[in-house]
Protein backbone atom coordinates (compact mmCIF):
# COMPACT_ATOMS: atom_id res chain seq x y z
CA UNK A 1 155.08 34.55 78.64
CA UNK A 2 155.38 34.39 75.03
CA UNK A 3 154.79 37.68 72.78
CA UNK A 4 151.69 36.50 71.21
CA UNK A 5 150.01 35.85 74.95
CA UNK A 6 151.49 39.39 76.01
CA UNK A 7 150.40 40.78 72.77
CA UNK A 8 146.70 39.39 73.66
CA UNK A 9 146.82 40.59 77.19
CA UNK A 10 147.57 44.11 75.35
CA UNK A 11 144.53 44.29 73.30
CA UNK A 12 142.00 43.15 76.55
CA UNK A 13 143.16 46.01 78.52
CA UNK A 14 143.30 48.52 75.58
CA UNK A 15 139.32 46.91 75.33
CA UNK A 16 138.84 47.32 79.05
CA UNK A 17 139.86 50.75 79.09
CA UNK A 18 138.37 51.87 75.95
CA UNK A 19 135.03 50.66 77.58
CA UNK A 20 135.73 52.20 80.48
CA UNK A 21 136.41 56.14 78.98
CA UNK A 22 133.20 55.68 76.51
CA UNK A 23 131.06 59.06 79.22
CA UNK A 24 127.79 58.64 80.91
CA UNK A 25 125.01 57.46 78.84
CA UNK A 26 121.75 59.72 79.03
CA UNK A 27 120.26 58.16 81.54
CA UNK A 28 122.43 59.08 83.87
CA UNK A 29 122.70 62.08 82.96
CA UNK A 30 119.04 62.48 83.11
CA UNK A 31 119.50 60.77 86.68
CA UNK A 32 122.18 63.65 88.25
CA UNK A 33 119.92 66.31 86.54
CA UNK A 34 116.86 65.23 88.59
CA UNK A 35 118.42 65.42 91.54
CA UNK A 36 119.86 68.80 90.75
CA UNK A 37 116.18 69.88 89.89
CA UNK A 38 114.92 68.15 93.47
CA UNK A 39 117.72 69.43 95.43
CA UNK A 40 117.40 73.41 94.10
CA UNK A 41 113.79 72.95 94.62
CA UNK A 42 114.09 72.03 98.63
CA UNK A 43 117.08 74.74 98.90
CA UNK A 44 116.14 77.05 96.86
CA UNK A 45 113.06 78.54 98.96
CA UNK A 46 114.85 78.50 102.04
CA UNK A 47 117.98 80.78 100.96
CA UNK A 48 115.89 82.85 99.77
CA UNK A 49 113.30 83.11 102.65
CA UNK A 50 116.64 83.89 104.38
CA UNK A 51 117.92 86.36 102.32
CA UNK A 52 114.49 88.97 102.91
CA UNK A 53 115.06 87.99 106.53
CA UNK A 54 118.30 89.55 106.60
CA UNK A 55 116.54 92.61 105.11
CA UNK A 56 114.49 93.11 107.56
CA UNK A 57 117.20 92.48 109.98
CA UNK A 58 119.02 95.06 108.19
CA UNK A 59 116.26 97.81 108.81
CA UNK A 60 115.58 97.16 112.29
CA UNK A 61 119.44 97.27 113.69
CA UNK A 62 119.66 100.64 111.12
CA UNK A 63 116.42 102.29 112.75
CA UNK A 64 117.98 101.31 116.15
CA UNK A 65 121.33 103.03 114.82
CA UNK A 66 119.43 106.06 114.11
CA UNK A 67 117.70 106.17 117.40
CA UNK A 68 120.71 105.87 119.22
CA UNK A 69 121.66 108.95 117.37
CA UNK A 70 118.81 110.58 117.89
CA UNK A 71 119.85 110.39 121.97
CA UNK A 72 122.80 111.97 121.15
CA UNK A 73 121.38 114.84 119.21
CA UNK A 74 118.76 115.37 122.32
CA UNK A 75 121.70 115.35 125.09
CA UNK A 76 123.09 117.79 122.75
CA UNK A 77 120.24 119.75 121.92
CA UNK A 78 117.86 119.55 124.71
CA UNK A 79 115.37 118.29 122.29
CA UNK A 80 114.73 115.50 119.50
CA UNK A 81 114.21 117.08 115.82
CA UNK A 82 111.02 118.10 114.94
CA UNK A 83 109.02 116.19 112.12
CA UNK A 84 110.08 119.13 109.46
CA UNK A 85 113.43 118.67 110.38
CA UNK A 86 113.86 115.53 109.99
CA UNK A 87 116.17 112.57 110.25
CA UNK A 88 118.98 115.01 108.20
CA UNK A 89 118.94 117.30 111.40
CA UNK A 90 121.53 113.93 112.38
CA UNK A 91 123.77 115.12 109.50
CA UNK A 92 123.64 118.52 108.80
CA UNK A 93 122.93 121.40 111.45
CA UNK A 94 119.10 122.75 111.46
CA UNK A 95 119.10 126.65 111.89
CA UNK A 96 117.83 127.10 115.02
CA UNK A 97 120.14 124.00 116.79
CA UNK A 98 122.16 125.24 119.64
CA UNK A 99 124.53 123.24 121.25
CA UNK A 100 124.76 120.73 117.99
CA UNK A 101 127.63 119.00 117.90
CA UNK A 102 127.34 116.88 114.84
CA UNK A 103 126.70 115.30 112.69
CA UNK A 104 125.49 112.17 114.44
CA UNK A 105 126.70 109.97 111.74
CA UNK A 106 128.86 108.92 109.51
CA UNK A 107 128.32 109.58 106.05
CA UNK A 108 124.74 110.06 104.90
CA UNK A 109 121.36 109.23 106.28
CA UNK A 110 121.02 105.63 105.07
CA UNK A 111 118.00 104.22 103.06
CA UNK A 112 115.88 101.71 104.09
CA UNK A 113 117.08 98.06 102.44
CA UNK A 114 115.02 98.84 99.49
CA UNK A 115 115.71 102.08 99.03
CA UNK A 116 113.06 103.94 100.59
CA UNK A 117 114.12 106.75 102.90
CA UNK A 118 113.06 106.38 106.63
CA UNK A 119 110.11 108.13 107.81
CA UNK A 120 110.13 110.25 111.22
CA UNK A 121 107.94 112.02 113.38
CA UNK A 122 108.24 113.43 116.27
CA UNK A 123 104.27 113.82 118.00
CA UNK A 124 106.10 115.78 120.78
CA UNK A 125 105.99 113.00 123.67
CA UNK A 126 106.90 110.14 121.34
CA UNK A 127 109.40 109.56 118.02
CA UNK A 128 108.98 107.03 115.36
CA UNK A 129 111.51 106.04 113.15
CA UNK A 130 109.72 103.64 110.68
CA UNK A 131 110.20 101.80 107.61
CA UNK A 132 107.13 100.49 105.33
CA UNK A 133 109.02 96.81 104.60
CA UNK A 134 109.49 95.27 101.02
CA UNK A 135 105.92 96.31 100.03
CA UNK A 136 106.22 100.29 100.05
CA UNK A 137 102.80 100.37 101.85
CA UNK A 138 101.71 100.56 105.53
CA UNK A 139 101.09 97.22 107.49
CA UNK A 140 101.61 93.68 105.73
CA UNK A 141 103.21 90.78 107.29
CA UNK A 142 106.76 88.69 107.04
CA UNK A 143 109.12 90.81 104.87
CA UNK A 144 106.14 93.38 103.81
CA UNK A 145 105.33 94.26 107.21
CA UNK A 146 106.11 97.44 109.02
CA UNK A 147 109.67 98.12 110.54
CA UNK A 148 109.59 100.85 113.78
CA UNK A 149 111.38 102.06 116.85
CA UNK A 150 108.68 101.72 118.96
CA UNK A 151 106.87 98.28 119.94
């Protein structure tokens, strides 16, 4: 091979590569972006359909948590709290307690998943632990619709 034929064979793969390394042109990138778009527009929805799921999950194994406690505070006690006592008889002693042996959990009493506190009552042959859902308000359906102890 002489130096001029190397020499050529030099500059077609300098040309090759130069081609080569010019990018994307816009249409391709207009082409990945679309898909992005499409793609975050099937997923999207369902991760966050999920993601209130899991709050509501959240609240029922919590209310479930606090009834458990609210066993414990009855073998205890010989009675559940009353409605003016409250959910914080679990975790600090009410005045007229005996035999409490708390507090029933760990920490604090826990808000709902969005931030609400838990309402209890106590109708003296039945207690509801219940929390209003995503919505704040009584009733509702999916992630707005009412969280309880009791079927």
């Amino acid at each position: 091979m002489t130096l001029r034929s190397h020499f050529q064979a030099s500059l077609r793969s300098t040309a090759r590569t130069a081609r080569a390394s010019r990018g994307f042109t816009l249409i391709e990138l207009l082409v990945v972006l679309a898909i992005l778009a499409l793609l975050a527009g099937l997923v999207g929805p369902r991760v966050l359909g999920q993601l209130g799921g899991a709050k509501t999950k959240t609240a029922a194994v919590q209310i479930a948590d606090l009834d458990k406690s609210l066993e414990l505070f009855k073998l205890d006690v010989g009675r559940y709290p009353t409605t003016e006592e409250g959910l914080g008889a679990l975790v600090q002693k009410p005045g007229n307690a005996a035999g409490w042996a708390g507090p029933y959990l760990k920490g604090s009493l826990p808000p709902d998943p969005w931030g609400r506190p838990y309402r209890y009552t106590n109708s003296g042959t039945a207690i509801e632990i219940l929390s209003l859902g995503a919505d704040g308000a009584p009733g509702g359906e999916g992630e707005n619709a009412d969280i309880r102890n009791t079927p």
